[in-house]
C-alpha atoms as a PDB file:
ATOM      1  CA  UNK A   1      62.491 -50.766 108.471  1.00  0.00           C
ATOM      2  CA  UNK A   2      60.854 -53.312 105.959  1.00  0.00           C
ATOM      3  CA  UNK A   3      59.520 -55.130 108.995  1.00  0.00           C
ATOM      4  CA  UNK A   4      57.776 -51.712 110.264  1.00  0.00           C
ATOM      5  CA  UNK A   5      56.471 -50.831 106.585  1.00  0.00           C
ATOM      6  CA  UNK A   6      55.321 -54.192 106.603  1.00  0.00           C
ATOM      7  CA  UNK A   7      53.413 -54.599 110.071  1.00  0.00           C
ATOM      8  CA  UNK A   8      52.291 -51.006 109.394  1.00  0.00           C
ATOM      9  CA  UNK A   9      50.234 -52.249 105.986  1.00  0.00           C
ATOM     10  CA  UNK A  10      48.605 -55.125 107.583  1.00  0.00           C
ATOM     11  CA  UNK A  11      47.170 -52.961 110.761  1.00  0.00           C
ATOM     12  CA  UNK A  12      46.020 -50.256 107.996  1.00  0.00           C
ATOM     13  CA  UNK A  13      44.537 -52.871 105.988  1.00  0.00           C
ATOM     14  CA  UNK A  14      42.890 -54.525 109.235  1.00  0.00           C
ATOM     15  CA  UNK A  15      41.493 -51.307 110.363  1.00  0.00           C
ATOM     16  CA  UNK A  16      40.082 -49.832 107.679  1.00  0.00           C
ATOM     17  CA  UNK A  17      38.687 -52.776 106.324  1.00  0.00           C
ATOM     18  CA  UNK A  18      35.236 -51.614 108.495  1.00  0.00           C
ATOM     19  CA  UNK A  19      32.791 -49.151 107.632  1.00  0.00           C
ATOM     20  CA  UNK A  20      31.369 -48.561 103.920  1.00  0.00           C
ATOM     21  CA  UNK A  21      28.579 -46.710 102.468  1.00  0.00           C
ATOM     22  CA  UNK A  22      27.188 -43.326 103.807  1.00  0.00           C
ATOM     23  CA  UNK A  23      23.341 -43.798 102.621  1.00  0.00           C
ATOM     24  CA  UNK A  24      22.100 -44.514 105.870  1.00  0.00           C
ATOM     25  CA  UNK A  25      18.514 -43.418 106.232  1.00  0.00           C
ATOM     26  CA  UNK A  26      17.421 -42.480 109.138  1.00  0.00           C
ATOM     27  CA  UNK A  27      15.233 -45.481 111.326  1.00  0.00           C
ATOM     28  CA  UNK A  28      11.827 -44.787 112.575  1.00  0.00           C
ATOM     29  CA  UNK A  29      12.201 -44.266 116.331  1.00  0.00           C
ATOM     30  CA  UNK A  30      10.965 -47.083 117.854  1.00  0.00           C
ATOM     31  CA  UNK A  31       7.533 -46.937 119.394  1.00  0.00           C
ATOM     32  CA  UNK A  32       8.256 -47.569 123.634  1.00  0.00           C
ATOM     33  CA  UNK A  33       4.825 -49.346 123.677  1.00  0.00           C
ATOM     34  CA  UNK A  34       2.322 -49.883 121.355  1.00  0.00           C
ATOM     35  CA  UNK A  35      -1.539 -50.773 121.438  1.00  0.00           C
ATOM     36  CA  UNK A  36      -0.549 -54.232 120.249  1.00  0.00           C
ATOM     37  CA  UNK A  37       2.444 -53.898 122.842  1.00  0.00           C
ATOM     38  CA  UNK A  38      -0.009 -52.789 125.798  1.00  0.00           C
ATOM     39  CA  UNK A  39      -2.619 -55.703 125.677  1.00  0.00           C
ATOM     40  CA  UNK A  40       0.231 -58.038 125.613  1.00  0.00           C
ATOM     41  CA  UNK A  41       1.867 -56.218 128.444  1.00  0.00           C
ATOM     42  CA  UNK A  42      -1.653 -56.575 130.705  1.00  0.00           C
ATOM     43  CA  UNK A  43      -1.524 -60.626 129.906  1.00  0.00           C
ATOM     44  CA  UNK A  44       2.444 -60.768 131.460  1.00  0.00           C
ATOM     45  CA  UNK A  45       2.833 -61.767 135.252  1.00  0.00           C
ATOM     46  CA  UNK A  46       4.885 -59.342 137.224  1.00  0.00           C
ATOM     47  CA  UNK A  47       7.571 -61.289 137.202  1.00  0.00           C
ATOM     48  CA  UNK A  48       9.660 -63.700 135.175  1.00  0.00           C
ATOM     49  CA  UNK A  49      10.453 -67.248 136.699  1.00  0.00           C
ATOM     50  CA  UNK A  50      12.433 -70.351 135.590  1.00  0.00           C
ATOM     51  CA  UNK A  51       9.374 -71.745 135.211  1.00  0.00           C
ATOM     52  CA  UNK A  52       7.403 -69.311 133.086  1.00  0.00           C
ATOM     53  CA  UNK A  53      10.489 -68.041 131.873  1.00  0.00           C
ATOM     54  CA  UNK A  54       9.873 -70.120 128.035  1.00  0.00           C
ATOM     55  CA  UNK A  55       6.485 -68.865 127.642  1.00  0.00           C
ATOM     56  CA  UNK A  56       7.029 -65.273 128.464  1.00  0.00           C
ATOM     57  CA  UNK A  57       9.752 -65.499 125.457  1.00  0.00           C
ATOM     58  CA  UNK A  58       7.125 -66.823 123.319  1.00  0.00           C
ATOM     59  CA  UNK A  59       4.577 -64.398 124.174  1.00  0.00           C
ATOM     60  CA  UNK A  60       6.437 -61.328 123.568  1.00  0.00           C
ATOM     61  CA  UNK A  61       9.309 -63.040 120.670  1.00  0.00           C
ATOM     62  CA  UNK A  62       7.133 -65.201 118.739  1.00  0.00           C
ATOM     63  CA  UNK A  63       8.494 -68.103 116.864  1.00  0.00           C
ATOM     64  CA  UNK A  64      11.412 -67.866 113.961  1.00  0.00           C
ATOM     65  CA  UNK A  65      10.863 -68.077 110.690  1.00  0.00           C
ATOM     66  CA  UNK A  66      13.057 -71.297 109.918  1.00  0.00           C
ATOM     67  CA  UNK A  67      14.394 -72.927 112.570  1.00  0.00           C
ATOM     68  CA  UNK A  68      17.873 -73.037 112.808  1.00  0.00           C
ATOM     69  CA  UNK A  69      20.091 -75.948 114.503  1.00  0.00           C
ATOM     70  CA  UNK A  70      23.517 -75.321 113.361  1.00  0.00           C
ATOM     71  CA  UNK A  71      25.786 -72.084 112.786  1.00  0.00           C
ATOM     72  CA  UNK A  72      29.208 -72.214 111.453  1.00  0.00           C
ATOM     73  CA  UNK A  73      31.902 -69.490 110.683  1.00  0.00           C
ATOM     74  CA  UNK A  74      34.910 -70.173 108.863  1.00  0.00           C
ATOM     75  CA  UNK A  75      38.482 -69.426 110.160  1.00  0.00           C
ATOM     76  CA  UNK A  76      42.154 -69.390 109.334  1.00  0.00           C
ATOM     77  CA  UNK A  77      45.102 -68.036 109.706  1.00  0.00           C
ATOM     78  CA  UNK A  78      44.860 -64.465 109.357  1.00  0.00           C
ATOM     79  CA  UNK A  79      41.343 -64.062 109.321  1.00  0.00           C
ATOM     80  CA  UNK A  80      40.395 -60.647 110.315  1.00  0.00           C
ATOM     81  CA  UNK A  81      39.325 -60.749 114.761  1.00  0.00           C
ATOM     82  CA  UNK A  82      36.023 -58.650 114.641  1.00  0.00           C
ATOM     83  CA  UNK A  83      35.146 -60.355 111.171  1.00  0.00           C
ATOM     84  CA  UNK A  84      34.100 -63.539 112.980  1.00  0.00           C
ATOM     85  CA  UNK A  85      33.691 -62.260 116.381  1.00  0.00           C
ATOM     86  CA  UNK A  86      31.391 -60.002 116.317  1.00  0.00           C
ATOM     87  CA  UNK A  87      28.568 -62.243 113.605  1.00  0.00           C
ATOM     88  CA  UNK A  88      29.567 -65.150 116.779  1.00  0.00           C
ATOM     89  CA  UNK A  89      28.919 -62.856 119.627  1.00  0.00           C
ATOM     90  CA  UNK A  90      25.511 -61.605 118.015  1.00  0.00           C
ATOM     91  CA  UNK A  91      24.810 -65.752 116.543  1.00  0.00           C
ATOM     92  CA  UNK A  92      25.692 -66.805 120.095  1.00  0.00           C
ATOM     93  CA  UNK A  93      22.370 -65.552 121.120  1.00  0.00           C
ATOM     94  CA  UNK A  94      20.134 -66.877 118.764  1.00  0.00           C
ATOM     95  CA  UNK A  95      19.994 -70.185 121.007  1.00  0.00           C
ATOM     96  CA  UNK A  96      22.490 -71.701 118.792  1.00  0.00           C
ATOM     97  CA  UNK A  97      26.326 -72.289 119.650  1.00  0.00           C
ATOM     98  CA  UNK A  98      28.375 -71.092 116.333  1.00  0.00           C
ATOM     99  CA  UNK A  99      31.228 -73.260 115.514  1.00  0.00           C
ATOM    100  CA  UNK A 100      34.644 -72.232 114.506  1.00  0.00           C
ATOM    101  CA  UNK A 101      35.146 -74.505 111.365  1.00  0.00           C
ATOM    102  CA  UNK A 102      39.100 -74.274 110.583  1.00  0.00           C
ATOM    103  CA  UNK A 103      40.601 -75.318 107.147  1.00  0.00           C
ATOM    104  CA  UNK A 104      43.336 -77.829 109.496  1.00  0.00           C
ATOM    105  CA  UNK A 105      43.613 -79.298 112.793  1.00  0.00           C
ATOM    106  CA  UNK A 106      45.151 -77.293 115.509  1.00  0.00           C
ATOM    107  CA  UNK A 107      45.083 -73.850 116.778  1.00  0.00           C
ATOM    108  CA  UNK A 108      44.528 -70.720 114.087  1.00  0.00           C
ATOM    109  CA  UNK A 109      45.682 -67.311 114.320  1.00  0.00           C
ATOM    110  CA  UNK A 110      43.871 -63.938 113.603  1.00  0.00           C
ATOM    111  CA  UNK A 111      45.286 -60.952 111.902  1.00  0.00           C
ATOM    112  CA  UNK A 112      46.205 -59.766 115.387  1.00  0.00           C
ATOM    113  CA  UNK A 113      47.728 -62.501 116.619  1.00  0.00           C
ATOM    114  CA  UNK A 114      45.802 -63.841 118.730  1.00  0.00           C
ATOM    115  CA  UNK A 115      45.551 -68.004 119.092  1.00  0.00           C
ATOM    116  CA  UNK A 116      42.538 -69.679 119.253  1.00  0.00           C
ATOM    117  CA  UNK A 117      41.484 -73.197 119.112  1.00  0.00           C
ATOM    118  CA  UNK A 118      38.537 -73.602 116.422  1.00  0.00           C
ATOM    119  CA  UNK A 119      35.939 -76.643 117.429  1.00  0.00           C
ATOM    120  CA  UNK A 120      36.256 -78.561 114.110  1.00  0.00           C
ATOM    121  CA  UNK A 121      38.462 -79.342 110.720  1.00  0.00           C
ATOM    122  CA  UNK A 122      35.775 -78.203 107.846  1.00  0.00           C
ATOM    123  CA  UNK A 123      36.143 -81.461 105.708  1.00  0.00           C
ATOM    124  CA  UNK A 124      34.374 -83.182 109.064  1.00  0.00           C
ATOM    125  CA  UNK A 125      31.126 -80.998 108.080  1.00  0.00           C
ATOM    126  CA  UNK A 126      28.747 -81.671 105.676  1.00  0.00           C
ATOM    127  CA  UNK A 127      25.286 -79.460 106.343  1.00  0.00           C
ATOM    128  CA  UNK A 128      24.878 -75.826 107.905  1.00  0.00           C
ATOM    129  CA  UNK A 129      21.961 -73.742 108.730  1.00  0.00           C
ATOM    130  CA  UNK A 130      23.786 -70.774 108.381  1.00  0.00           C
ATOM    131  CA  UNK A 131      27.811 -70.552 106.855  1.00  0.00           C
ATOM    132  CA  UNK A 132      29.908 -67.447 107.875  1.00  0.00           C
ATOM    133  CA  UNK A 133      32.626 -66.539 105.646  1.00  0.00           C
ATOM    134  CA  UNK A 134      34.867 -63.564 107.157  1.00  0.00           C
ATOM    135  CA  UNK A 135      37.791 -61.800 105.614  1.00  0.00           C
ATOM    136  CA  UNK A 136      41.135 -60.690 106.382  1.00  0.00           C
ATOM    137  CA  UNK A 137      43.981 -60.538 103.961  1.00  0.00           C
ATOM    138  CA  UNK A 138      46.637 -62.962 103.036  1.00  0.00           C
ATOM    139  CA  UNK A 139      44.791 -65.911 104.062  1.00  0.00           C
ATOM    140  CA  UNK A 140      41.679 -64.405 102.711  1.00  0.00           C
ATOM    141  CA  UNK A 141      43.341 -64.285  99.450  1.00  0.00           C
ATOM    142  CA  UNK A 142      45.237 -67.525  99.387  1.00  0.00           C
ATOM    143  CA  UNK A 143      41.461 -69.478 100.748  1.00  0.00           C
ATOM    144  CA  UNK A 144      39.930 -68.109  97.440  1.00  0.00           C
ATOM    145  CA  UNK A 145      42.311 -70.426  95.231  1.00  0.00           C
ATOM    146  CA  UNK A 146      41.714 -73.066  97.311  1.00  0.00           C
ATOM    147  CA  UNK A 147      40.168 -75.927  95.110  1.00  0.00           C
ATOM    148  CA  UNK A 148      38.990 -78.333  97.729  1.00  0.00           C
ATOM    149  CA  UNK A 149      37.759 -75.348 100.016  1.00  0.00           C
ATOM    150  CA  UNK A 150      35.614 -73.681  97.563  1.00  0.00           C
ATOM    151  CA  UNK A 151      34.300 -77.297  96.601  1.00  0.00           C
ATOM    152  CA  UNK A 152      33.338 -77.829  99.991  1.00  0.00           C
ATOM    153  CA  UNK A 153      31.187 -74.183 100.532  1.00  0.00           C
ATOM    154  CA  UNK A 154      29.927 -75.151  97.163  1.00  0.00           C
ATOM    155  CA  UNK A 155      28.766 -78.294  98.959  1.00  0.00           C
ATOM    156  CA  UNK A 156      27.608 -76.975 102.293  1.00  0.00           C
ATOM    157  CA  UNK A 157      25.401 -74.146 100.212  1.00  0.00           C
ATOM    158  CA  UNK A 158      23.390 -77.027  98.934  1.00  0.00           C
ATOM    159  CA  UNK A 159      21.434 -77.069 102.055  1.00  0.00           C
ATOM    160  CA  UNK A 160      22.309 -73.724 104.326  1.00  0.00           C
ATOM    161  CA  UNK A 161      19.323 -71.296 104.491  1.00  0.00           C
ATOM    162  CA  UNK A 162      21.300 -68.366 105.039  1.00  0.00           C
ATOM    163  CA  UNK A 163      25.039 -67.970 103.533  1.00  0.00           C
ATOM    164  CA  UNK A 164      26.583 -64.944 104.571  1.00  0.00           C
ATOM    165  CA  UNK A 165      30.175 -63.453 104.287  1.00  0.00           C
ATOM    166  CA  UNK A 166      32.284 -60.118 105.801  1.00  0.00           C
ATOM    167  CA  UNK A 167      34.167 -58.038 104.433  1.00  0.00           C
ATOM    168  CA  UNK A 168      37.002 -59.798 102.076  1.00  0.00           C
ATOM    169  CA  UNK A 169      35.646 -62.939 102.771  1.00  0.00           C
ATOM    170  CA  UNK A 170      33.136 -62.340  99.781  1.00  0.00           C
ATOM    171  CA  UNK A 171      36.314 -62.632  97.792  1.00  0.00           C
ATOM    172  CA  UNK A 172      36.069 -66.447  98.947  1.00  0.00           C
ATOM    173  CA  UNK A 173      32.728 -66.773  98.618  1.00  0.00           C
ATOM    174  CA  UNK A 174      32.660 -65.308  94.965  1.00  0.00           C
ATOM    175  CA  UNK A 175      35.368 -67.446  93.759  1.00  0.00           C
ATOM    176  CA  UNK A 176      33.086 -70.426  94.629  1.00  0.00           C
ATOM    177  CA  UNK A 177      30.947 -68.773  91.665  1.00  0.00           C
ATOM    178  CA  UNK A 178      27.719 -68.770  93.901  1.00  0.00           C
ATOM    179  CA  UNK A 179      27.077 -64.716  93.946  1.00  0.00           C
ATOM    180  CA  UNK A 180      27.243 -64.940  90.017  1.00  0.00           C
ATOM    181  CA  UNK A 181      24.721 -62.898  88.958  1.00  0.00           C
ATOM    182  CA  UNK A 182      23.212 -61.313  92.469  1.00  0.00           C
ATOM    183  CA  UNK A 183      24.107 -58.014  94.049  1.00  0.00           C
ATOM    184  CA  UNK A 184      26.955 -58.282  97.002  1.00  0.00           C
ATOM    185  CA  UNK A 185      28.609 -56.214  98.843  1.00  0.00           C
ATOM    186  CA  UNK A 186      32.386 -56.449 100.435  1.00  0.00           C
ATOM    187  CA  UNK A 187      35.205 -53.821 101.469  1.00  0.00           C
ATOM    188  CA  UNK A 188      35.621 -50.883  99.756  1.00  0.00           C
ATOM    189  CA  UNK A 189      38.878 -51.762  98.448  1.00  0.00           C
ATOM    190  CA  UNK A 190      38.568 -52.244  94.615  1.00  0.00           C
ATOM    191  CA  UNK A 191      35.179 -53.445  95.667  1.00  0.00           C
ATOM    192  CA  UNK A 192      33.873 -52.938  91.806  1.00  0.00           C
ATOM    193  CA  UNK A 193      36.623 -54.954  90.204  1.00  0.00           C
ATOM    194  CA  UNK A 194      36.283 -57.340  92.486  1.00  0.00           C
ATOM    195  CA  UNK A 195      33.086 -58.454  92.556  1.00  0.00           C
ATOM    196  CA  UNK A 196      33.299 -57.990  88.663  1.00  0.00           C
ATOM    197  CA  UNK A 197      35.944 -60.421  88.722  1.00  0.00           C
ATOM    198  CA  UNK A 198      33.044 -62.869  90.521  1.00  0.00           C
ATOM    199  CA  UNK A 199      30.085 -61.860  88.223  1.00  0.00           C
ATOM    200  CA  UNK A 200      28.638 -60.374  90.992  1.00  0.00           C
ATOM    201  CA  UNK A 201      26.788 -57.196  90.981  1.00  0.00           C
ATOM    202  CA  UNK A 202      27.968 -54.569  93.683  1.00  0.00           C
ATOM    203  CA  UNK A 203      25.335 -53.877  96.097  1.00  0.00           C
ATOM    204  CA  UNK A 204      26.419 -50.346  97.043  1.00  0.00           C
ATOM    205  CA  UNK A 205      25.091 -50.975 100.579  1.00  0.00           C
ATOM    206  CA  UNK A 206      26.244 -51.886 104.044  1.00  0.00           C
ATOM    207  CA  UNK A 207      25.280 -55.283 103.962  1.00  0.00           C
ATOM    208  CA  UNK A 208      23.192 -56.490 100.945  1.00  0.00           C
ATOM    209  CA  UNK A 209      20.915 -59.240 100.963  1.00  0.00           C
ATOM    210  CA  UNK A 210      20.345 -61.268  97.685  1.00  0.00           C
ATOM    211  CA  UNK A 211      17.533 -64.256  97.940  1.00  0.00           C
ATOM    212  CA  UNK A 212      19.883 -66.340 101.047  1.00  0.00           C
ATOM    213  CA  UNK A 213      23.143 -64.795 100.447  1.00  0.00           C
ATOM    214  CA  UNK A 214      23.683 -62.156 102.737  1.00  0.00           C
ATOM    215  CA  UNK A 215      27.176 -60.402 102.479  1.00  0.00           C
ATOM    216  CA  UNK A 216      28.432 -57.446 104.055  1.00  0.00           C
ATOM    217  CA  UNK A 217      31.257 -54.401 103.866  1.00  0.00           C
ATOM    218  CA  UNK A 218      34.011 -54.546 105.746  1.00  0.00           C
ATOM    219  CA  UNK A 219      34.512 -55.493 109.767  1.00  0.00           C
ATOM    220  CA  UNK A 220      32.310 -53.726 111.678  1.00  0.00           C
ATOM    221  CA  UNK A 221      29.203 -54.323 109.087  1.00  0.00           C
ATOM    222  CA  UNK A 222      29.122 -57.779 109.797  1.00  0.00           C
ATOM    223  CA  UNK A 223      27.660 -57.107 113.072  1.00  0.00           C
ATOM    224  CA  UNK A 224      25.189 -55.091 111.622  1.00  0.00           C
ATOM    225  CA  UNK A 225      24.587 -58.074 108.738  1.00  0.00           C
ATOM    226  CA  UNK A 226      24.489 -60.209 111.403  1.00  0.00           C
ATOM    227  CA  UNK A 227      21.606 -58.326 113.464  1.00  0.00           C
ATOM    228  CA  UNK A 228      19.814 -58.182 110.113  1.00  0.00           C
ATOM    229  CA  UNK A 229      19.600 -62.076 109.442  1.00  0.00           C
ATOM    230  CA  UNK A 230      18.125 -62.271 113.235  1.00  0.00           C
ATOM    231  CA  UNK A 231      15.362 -59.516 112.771  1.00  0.00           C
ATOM    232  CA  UNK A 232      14.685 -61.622 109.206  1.00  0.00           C
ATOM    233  CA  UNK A 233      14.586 -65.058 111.279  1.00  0.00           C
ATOM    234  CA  UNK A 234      13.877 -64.342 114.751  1.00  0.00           C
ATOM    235  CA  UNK A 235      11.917 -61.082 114.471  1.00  0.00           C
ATOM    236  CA  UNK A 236      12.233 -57.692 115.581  1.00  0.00           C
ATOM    237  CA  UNK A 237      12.207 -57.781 119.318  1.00  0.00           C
ATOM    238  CA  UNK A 238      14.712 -60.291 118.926  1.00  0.00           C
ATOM    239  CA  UNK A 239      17.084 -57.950 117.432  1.00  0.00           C
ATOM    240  CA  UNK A 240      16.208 -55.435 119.861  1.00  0.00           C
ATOM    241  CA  UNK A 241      16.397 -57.878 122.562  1.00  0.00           C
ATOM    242  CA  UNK A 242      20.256 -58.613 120.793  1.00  0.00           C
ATOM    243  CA  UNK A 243      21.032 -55.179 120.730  1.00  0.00           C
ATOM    244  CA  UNK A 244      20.440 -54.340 123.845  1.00  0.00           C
ATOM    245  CA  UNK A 245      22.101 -56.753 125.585  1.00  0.00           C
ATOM    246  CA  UNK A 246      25.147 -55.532 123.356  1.00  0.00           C
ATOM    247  CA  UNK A 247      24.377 -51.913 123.844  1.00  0.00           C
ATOM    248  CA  UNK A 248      24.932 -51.763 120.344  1.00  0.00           C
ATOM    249  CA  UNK A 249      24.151 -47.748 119.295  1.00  0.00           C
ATOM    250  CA  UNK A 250      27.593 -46.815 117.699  1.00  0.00           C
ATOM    251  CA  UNK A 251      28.415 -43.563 117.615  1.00  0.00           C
ATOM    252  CA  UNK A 252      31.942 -42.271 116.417  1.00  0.00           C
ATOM    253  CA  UNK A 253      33.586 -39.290 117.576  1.00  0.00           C
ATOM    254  CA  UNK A 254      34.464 -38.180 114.067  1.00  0.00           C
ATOM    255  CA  UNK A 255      33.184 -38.683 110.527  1.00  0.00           C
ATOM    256  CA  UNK A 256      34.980 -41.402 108.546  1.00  0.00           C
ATOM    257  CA  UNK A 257      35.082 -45.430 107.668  1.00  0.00           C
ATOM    258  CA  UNK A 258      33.767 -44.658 104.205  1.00  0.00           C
ATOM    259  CA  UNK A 259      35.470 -43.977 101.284  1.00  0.00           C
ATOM    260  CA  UNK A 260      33.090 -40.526 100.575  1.00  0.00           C
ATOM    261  CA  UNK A 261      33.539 -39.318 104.463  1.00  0.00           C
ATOM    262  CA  UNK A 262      37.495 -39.871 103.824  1.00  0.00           C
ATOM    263  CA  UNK A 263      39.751 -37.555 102.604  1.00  0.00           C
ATOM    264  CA  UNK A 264      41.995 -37.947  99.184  1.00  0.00           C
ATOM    265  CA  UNK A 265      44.593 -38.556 100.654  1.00  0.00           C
ATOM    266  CA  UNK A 266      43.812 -41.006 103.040  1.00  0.00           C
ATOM    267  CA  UNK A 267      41.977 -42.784 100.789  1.00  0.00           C
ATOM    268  CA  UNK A 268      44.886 -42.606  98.611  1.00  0.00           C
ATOM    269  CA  UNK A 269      47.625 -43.786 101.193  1.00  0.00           C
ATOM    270  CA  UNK A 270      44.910 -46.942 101.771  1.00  0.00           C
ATOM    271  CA  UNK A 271      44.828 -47.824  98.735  1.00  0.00           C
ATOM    272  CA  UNK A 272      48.233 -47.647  97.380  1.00  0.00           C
ATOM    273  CA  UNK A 273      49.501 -49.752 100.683  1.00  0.00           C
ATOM    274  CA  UNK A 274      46.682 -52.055  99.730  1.00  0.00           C
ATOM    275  CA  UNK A 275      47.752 -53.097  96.158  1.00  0.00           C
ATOM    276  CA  UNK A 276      51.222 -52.665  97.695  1.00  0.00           C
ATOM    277  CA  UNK A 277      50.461 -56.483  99.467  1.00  0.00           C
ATOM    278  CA  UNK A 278      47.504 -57.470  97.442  1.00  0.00           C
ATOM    279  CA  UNK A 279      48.950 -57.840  94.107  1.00  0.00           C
ATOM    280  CA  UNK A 280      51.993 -59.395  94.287  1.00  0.00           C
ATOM    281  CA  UNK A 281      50.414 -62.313  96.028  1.00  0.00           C
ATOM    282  CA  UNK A 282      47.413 -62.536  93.775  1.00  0.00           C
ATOM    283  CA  UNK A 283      49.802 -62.250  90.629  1.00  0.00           C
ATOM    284  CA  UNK A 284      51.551 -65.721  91.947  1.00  0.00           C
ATOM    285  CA  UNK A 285      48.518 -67.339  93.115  1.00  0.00           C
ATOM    286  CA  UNK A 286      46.882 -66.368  89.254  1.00  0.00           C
ATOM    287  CA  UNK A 287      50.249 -68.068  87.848  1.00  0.00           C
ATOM    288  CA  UNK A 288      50.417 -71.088  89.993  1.00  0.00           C
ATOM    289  CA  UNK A 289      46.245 -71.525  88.844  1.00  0.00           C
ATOM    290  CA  UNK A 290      48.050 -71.706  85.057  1.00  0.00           C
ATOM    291  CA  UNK A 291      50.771 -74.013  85.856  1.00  0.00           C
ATOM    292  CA  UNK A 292      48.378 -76.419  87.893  1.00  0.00           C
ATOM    293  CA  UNK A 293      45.722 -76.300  84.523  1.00  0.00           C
END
């Protein structure tokens, strides 16, 4: 029975540790073709070819803003699946291969269990375009009292143009002290005293952006973070171009993922399993911090 309670809290926590805020407004629909679009459209051949295939791109993408060479997302064991895959499936197609940077050699594996080889050990990595931090839950939780981890983001930062985290993994990136002071965002979960905890001002948004930091709710909105930092850097059609290939238009079949389209006691059942696992283990990680002082 304790090992059914058990597995039963870390799938809740997995799950709902996805959609956030309500606000969305509504997007203006996007114009099929516009004047601008239609003289571009009469300069295009009819068809696209390996060899015009480049300057087709350019015509109708334009340039990015910076240009970035290297993408990395952290991992570890028990880092949430969607947290890293999805910001890596939409990254992928910026023209830049995202890494997997693990915290050890060897294979990692996700919340769900799944094994996957990372492509490099993060001490073997000293300068990023754009860092990645997801979330999950134990391993979340444990990363954010690691010394020599949060030295090394601290490090990387130095130089990244965009730092970015999902979900829980803004715990880790606030306890490097780098979002004291801005607006963030992270799961819903105790989001307030959390970022608190980090000097960090709560964002109150899906994703927030904050001069280069970029951090978003929980699973799911780090796809939508993700797509955000390409329209900034690549551009709009980009995005579009992203989105498409992704079909990405979500549409639930019933109202939830956010703590006001939730019911009490859902939200209360979350919540209570929540602290259930997340305070015991932050309670011994606080008193082995003391000890080690």
């Amino acid at each position: 029975m304790k090992n059914i309670i058990s597995l039963l809290f870390v799938s809740v926590f997995i799950f709902s540790c996805s959609d956030k805020k309500d606000g969305k407004n509504p997007l203006p629909k996007i114009e099929e073709l516009s004047s601008q679009d239609s003289l571009l459209k009469n300069q295009l051949p009819d068809t696209i070819t390996g060899e015009n295939h480049s300057m087709i791109m350019d015509m109708i993408l334009g340039k990015p803003k910076y240009q970035i060479k290297s993408i990395g997302i952290l991992v570890y064991d028990g880092v949430n699946d969607l947290d890293f895959m999805g910001p890596r499936y939409v990254f992928g197609q910026s023209g830049v291969r995202p890494k997997l940077i693990a915290l050890k050699p060897g294979t990692f594996k996700t919340v769900m269990g799944v094994e996957i080889v990372p492509d490099v050990v993060y001490d073997s990595i000293d300068h990023l375009d754009i860092l990645v931090i997801p979330g999950g839950f134990k391993g979340t939780i444990e990363a954010s009292y690691d010394e020599k981890l949060l030295a090394w983001i601290r490090m990387i930062d130095k130089t990244t143009i965009y730092t970015s985290s999902v979900c829980t993994g803004g715990w880790i990136l606030g306890a490097t002290g780098l979002l004291k002071g801005k607006k963030a965002s992270t799961n819903w979960y105790r989001e307030e005293e959390f970022l608190k905890k980090y000097g960090a001002l709560p964002g109150d948004e899906r994703y927030t952006k904050d001069g280069k930091y970029w951090t978003s709710a929980g699973v799911t909105a780090g796809m939508d973070m993700a797509i955000a930092i390409i329209n900034e850097n690549w551009g709009e059609k980009y995005a579009q171009g992203v989105m498409l290939d992704m079909e990405y238009d979500p549409a639930p079949p019933i109202q939830g993922g956010t703590p006001d389209n939730t019911g009490w006691l859902v939200k209360w059942m979350m919540k209570s399993m929540y602290d259930a696992g997340v305070n015991p283990l932050i309670d011994s990680l606080e008193q082995v911090k003391k000890i080690n002082k």
